[in-house]
N, C-alpha and C. Protein backbone atom coordinates (compact mmCIF):
# COMPACT_ATOMS: atom_id res chain seq x y z
N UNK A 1 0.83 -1.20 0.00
CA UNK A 1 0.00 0.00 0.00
C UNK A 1 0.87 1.26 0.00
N UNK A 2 1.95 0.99 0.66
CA UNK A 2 2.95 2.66 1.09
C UNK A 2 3.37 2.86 -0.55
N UNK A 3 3.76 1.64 -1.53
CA UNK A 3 4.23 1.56 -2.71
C UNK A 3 3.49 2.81 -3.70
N UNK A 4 1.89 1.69 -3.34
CA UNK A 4 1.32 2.80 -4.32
C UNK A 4 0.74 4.51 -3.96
N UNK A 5 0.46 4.54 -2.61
CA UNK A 5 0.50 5.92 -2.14
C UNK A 5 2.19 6.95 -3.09
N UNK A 6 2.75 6.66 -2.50
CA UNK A 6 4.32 6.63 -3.37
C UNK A 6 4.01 7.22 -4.59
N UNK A 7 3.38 6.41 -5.66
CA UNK A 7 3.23 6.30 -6.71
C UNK A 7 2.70 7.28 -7.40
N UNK A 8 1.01 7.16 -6.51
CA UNK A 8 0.41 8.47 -6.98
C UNK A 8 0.74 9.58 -6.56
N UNK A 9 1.13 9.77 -5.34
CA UNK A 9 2.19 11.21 -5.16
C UNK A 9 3.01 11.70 -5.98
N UNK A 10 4.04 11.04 -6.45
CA UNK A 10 5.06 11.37 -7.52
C UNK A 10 4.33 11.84 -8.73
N UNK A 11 2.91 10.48 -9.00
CA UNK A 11 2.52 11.39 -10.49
C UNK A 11 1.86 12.40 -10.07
N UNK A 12 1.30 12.96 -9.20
CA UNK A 12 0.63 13.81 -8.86
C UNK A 12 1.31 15.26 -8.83
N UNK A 13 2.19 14.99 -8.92
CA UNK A 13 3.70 16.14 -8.35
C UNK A 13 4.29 16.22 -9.88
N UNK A 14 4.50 15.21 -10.53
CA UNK A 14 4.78 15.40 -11.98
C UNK A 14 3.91 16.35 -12.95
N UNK A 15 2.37 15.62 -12.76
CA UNK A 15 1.48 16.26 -13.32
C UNK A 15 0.96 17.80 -13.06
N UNK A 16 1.31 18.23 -11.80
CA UNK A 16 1.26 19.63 -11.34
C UNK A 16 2.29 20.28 -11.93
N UNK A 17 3.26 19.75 -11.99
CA UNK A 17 4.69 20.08 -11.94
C UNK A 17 4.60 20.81 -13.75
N UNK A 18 3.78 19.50 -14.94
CA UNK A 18 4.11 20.02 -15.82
C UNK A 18 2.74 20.94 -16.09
N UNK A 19 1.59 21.33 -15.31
CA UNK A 19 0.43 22.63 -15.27
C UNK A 19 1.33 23.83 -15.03
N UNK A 20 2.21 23.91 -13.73
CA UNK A 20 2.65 25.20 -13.45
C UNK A 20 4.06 25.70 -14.47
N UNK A 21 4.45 25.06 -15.15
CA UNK A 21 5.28 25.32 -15.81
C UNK A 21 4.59 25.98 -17.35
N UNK A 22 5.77 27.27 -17.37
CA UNK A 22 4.81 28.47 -18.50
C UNK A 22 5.48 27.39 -19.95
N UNK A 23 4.28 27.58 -21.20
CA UNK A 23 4.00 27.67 -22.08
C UNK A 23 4.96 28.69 -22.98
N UNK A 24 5.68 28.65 -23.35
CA UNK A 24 5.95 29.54 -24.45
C UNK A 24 5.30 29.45 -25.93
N UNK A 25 4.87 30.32 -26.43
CA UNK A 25 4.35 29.94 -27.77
C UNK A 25 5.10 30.91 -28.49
N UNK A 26 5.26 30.17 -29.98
CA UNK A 26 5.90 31.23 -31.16
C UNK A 26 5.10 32.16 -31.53
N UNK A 27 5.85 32.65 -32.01
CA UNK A 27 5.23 34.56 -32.95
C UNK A 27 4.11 34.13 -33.62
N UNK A 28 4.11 32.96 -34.16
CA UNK A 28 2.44 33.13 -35.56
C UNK A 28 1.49 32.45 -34.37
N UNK A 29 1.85 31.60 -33.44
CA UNK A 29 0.90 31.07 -32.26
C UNK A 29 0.19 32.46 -31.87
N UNK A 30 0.91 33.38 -31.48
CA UNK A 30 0.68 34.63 -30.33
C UNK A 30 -0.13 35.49 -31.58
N UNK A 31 0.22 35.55 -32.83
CA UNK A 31 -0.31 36.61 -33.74
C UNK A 31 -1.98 35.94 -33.54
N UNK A 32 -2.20 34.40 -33.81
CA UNK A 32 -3.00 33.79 -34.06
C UNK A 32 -3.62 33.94 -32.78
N UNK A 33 -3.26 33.37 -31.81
CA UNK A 33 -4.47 33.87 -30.76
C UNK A 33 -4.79 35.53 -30.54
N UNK A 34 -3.88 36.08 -30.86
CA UNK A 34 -3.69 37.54 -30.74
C UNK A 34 -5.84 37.72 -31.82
N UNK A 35 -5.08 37.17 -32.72
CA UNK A 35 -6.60 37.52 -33.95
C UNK A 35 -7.79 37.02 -33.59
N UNK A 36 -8.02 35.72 -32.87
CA UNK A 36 -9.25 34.96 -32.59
C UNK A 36 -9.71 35.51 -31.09
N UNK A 37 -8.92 36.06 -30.49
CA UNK A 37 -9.55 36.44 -29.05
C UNK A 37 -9.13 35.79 -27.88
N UNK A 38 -8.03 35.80 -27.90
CA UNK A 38 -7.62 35.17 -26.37
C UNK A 38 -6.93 36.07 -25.63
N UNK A 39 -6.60 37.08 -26.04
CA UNK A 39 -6.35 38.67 -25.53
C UNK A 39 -7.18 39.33 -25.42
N UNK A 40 -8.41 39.34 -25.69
CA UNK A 40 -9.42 40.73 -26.22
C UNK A 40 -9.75 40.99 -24.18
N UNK A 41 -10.01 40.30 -23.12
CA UNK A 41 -9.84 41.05 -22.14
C UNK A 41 -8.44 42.13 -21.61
N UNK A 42 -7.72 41.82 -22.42
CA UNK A 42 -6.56 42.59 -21.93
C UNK A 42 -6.52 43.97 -22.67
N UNK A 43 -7.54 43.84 -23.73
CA UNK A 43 -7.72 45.25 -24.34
C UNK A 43 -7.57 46.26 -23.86
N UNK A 44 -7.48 47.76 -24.68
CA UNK A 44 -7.59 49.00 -23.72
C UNK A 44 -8.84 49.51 -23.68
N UNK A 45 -9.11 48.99 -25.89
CA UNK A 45 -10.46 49.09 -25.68
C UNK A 45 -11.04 48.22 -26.99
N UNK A 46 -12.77 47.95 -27.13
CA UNK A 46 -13.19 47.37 -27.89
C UNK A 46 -14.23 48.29 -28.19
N UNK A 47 -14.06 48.31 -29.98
CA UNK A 47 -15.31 49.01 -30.31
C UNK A 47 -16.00 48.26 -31.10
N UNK A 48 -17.46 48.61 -31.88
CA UNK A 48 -17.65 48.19 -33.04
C UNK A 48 -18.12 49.24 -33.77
N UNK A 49 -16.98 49.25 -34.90
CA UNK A 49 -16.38 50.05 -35.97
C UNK A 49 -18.08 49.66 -37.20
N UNK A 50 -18.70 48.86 -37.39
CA UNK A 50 -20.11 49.06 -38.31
C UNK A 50 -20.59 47.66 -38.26
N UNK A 51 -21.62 47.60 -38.90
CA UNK A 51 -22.18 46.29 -38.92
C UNK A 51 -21.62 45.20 -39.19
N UNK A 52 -21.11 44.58 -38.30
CA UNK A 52 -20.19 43.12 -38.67
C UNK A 52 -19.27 42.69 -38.08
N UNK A 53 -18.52 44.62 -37.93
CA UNK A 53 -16.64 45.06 -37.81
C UNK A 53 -16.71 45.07 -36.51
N UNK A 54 -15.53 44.72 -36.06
CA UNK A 54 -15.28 45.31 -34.83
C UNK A 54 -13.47 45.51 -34.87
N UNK A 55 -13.24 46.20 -33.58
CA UNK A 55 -12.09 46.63 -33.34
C UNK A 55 -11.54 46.61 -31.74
N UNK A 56 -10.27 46.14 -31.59
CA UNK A 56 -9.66 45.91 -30.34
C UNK A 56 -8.54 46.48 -30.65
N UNK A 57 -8.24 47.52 -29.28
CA UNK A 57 -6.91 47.95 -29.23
C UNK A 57 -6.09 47.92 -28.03
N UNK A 58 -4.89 47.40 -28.37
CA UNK A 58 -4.00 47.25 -27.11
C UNK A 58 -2.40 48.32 -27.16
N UNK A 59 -2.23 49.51 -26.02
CA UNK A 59 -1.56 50.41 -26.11
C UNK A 59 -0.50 49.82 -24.83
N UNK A 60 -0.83 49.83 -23.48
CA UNK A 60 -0.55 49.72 -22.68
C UNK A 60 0.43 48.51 -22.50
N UNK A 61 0.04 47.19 -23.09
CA UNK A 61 -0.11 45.78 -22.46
C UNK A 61 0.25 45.01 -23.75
N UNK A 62 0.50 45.36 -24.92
CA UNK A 62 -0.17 44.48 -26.39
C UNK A 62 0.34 43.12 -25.85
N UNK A 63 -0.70 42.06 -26.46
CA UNK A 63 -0.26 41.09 -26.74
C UNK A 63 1.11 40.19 -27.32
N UNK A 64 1.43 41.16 -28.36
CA UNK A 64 2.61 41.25 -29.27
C UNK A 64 3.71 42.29 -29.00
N UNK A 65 5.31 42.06 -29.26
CA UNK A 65 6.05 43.25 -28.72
C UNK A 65 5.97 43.85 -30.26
N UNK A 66 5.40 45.17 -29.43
CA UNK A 66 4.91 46.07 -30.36
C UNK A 66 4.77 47.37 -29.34
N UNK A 67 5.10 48.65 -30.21
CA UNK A 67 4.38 49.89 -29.19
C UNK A 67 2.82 49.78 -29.28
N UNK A 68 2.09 49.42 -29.98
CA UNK A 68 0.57 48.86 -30.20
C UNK A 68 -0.04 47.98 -30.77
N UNK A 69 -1.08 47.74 -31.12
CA UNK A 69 -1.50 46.67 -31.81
C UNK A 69 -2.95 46.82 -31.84
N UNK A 70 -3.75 46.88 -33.07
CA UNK A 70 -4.86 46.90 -33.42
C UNK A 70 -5.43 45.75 -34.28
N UNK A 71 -6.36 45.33 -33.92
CA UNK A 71 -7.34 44.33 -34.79
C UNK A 71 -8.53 44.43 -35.12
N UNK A 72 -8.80 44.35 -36.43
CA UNK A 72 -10.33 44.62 -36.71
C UNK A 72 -10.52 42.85 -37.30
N UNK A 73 -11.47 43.18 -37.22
CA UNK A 73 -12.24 41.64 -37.49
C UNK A 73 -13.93 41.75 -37.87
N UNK A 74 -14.26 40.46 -38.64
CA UNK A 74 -15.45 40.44 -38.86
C UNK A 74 -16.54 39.78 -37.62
N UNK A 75 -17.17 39.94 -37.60
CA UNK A 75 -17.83 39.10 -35.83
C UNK A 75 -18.37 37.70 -36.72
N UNK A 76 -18.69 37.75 -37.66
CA UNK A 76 -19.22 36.25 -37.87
C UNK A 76 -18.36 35.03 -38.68
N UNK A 77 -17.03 35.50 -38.61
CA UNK A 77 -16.16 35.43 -39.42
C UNK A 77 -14.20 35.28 -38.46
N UNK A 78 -14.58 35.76 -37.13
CA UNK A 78 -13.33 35.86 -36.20
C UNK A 78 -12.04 35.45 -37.11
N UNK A 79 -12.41 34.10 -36.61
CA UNK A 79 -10.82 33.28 -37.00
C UNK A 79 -10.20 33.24 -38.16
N UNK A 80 -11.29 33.76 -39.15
CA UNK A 80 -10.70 33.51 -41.06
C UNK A 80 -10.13 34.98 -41.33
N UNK A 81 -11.44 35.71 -40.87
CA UNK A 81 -11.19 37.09 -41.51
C UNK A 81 -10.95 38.16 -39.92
N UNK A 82 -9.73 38.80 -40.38
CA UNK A 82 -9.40 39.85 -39.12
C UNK A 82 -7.57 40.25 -40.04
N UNK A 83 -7.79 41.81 -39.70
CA UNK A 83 -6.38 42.52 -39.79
C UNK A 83 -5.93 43.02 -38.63
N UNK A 84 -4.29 42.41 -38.30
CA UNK A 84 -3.69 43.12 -37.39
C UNK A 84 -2.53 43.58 -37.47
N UNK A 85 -2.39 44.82 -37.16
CA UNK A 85 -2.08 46.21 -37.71
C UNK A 85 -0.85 46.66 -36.15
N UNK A 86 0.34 46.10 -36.17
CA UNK A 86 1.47 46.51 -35.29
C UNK A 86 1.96 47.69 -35.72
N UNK A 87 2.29 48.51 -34.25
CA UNK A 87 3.21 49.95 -34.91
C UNK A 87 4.52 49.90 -33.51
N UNK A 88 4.90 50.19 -34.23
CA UNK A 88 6.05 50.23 -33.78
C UNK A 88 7.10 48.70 -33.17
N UNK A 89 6.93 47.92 -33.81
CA UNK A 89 7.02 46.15 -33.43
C UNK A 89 8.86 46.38 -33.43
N UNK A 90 8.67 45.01 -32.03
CA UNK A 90 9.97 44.90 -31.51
C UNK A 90 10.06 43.64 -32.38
N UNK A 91 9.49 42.86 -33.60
CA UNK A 91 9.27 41.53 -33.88
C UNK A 91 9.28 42.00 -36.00
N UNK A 92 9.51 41.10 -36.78
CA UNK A 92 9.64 41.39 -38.09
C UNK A 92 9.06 40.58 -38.70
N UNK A 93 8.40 40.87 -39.63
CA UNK A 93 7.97 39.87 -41.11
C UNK A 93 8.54 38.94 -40.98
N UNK A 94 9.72 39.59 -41.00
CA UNK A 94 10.96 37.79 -41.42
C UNK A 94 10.50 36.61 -40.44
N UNK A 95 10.94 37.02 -39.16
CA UNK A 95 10.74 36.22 -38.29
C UNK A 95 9.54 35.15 -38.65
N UNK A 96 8.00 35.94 -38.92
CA UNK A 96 7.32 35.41 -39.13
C UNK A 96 7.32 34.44 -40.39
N UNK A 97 8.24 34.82 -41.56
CA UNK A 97 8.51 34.17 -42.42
C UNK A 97 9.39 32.68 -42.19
N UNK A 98 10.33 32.95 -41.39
CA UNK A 98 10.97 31.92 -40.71
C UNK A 98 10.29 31.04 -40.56
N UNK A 99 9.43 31.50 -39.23
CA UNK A 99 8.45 30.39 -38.93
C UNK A 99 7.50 29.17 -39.33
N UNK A 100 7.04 30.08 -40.88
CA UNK A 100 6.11 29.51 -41.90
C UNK A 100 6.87 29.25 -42.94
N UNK A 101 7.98 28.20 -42.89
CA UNK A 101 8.16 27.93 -44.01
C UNK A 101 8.09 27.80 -45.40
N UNK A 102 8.37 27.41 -46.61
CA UNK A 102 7.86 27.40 -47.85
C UNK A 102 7.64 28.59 -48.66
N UNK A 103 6.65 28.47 -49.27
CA UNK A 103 6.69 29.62 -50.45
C UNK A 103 5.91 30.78 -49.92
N UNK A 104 6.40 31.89 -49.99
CA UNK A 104 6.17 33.76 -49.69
C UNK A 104 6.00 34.35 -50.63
N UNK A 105 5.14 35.06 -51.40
CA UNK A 105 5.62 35.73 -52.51
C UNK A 105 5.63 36.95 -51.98
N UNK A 106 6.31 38.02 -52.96
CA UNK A 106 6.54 39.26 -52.96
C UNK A 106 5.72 39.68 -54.18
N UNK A 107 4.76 40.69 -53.14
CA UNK A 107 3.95 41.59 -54.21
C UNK A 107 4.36 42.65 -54.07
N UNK A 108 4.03 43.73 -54.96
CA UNK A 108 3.97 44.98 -55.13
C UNK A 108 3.15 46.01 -54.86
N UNK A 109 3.24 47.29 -53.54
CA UNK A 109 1.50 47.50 -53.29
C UNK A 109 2.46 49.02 -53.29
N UNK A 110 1.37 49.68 -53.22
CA UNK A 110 1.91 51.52 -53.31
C UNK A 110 2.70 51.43 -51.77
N UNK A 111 2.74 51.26 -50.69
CA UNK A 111 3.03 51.42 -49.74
C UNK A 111 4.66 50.39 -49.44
N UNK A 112 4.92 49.81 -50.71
CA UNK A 112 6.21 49.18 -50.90
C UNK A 112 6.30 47.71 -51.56
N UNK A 113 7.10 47.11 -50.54
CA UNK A 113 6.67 45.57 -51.10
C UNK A 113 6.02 44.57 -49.58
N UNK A 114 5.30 43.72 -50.45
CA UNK A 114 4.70 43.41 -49.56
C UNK A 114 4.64 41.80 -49.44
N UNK A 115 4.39 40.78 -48.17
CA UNK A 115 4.78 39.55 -48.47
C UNK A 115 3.20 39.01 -48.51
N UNK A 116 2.80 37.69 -48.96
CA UNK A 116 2.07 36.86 -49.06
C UNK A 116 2.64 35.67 -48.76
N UNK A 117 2.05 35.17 -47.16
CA UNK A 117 2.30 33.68 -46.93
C UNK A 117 1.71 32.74 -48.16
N UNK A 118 2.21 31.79 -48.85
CA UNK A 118 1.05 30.83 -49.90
C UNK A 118 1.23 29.71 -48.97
N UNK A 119 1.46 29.80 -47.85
CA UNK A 119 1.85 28.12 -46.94
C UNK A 119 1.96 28.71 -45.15
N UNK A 120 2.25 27.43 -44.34
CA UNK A 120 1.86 27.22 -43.28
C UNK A 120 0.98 28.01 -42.49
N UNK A 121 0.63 28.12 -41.18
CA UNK A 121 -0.33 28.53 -40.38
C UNK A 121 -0.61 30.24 -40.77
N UNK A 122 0.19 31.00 -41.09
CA UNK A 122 -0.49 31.83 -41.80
C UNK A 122 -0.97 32.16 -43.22
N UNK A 123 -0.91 30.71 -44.21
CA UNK A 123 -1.51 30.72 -45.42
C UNK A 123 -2.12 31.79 -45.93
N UNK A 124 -2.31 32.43 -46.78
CA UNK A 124 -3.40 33.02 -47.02
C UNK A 124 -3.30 34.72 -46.16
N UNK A 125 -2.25 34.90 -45.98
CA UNK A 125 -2.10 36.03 -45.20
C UNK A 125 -1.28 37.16 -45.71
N UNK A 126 -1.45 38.12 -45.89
CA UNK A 126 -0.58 39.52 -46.71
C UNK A 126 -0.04 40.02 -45.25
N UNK A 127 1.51 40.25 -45.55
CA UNK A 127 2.14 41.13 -44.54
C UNK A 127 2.35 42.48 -45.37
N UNK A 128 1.65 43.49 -45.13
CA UNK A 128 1.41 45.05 -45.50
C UNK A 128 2.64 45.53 -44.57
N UNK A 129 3.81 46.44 -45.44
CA UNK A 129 4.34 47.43 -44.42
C UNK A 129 3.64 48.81 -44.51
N UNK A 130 3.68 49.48 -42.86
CA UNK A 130 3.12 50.93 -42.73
C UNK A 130 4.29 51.57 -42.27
N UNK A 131 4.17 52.73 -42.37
CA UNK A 131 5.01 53.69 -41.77
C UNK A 131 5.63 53.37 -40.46
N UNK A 132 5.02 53.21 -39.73
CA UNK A 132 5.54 52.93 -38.54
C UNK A 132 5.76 51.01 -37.92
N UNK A 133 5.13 50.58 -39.23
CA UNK A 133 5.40 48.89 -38.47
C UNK A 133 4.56 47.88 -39.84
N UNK A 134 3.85 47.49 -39.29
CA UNK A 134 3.33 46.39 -40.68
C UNK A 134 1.80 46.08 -40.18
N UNK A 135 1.13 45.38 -41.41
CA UNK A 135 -0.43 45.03 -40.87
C UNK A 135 -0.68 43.50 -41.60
N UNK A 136 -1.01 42.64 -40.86
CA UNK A 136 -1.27 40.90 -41.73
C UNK A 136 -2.77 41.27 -41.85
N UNK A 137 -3.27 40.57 -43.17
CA UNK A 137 -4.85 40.64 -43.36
C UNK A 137 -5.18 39.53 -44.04
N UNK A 138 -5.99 38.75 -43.76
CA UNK A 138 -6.25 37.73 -44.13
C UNK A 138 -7.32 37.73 -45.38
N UNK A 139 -7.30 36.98 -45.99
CA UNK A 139 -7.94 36.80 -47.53
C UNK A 139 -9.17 37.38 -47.34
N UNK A 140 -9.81 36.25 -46.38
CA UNK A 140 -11.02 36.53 -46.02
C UNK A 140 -11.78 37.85 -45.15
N UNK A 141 -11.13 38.61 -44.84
CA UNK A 141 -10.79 39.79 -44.49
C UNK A 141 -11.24 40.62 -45.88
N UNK A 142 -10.12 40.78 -46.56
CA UNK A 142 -9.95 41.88 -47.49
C UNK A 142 -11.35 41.74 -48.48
N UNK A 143 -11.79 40.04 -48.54
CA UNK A 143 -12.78 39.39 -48.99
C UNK A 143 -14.17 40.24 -48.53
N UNK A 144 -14.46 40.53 -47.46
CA UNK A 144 -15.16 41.17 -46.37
C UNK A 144 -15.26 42.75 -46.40
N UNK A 145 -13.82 43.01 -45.80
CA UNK A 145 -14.11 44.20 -45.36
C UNK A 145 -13.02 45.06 -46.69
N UNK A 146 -12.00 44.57 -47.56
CA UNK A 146 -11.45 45.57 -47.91
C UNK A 146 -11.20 44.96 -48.89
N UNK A 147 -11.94 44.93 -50.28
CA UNK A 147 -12.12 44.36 -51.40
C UNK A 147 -11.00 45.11 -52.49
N UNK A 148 -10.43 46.23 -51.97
CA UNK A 148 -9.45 46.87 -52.76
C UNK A 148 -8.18 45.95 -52.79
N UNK A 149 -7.94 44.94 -52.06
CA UNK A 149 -6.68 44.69 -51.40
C UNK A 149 -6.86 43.00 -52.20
N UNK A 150 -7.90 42.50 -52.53
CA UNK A 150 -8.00 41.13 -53.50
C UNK A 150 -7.22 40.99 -54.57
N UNK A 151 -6.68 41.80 -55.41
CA UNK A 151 -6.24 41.98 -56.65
C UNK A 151 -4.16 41.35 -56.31
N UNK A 152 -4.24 41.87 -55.08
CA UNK A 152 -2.82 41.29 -54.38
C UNK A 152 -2.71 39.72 -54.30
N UNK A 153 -3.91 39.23 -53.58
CA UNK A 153 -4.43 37.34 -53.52
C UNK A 153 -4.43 37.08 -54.92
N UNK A 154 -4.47 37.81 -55.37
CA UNK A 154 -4.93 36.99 -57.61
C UNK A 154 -6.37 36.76 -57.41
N UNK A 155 -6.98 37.27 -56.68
CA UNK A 155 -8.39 36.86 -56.75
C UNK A 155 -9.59 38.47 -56.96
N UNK A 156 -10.16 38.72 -57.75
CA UNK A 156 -10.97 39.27 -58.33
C UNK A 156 -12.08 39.54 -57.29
N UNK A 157 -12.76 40.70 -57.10
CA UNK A 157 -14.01 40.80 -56.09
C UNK A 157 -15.15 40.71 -56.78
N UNK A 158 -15.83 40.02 -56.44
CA UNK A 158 -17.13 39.97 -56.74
C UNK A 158 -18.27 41.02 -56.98
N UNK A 159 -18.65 41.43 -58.08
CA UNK A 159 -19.78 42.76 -57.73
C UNK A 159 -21.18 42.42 -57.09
């Protein structure tokens, strides 16, 4: 009996052992929950920007090392379609390119050049540079809310 008391103590102590121990997650993990809402209480603030849109901003606290970080998103649509818009980022495209292996293309947009994941967890994702930092927008996004920005995907908007 002392054996198995023993036993389950140790796993019990293991299994705590590996709860209290932190999680690190990579840059497209953190962008990705960053977009679906696993930050949005840490906001500074949440609005909704028009029928559909909404918007979260983090100044204080961002999720991401960044001097800020903004996300708009569609509400019926979260996880596919949402742009987030870093200024002043302690973190780079590249990095994120790193991460997502495979093929990137380089487009051409007035605001410079610009990348397109065509592969891993951010598939389907345009890295926009801004003046002060960069913005990822997802297909389904631009699909949605900013139909000017389709012609970058090779895909045509619908009238």
């Amino acid at each position: 009996m002392k054996f198995r008391v023993s036993a389950l103590l140790a796993a019990a102590v293991v299994g705590i052992g590996g709860c209290t121990k932190p999680q690190t997650a990579d840059l497209t993990a953190r962008v990705l929950f960053t977009a679906r809402g696993s930050y949005d209480a840490q906001a500074d603030s949440k609005t909704k920007i028009g029928s559909g849109h909404r918007r979260a901003v983090w100044t204080r606290q961002p999720p991401l090392a960044a001097g800020g970080v903004t996300l708009d998103y569609g509400t019926d649509s979260r996880p596919v379609a949402w742009s987030l818009a870093l200024s002043a980022p302690r973190i780079s495209v590249q990095t994120l390119l790193d991460e997502n292996p495979g093929t990137a293309l380089t487009v051409k947009m007035p605001q410079g050049q610009a990348q397109l994941f065509a592969s891993g967890r951010l598939n389907d994702v345009l890295a926009v540079p801004l003046p002060d930092g960069f913005r990822l927008v997802t297909r389904a996004y631009a699909t949605q809310l900013e139909p000017a920005l389709l012609p970058v995907f090779g895909t045509a908007a619908n009238p």
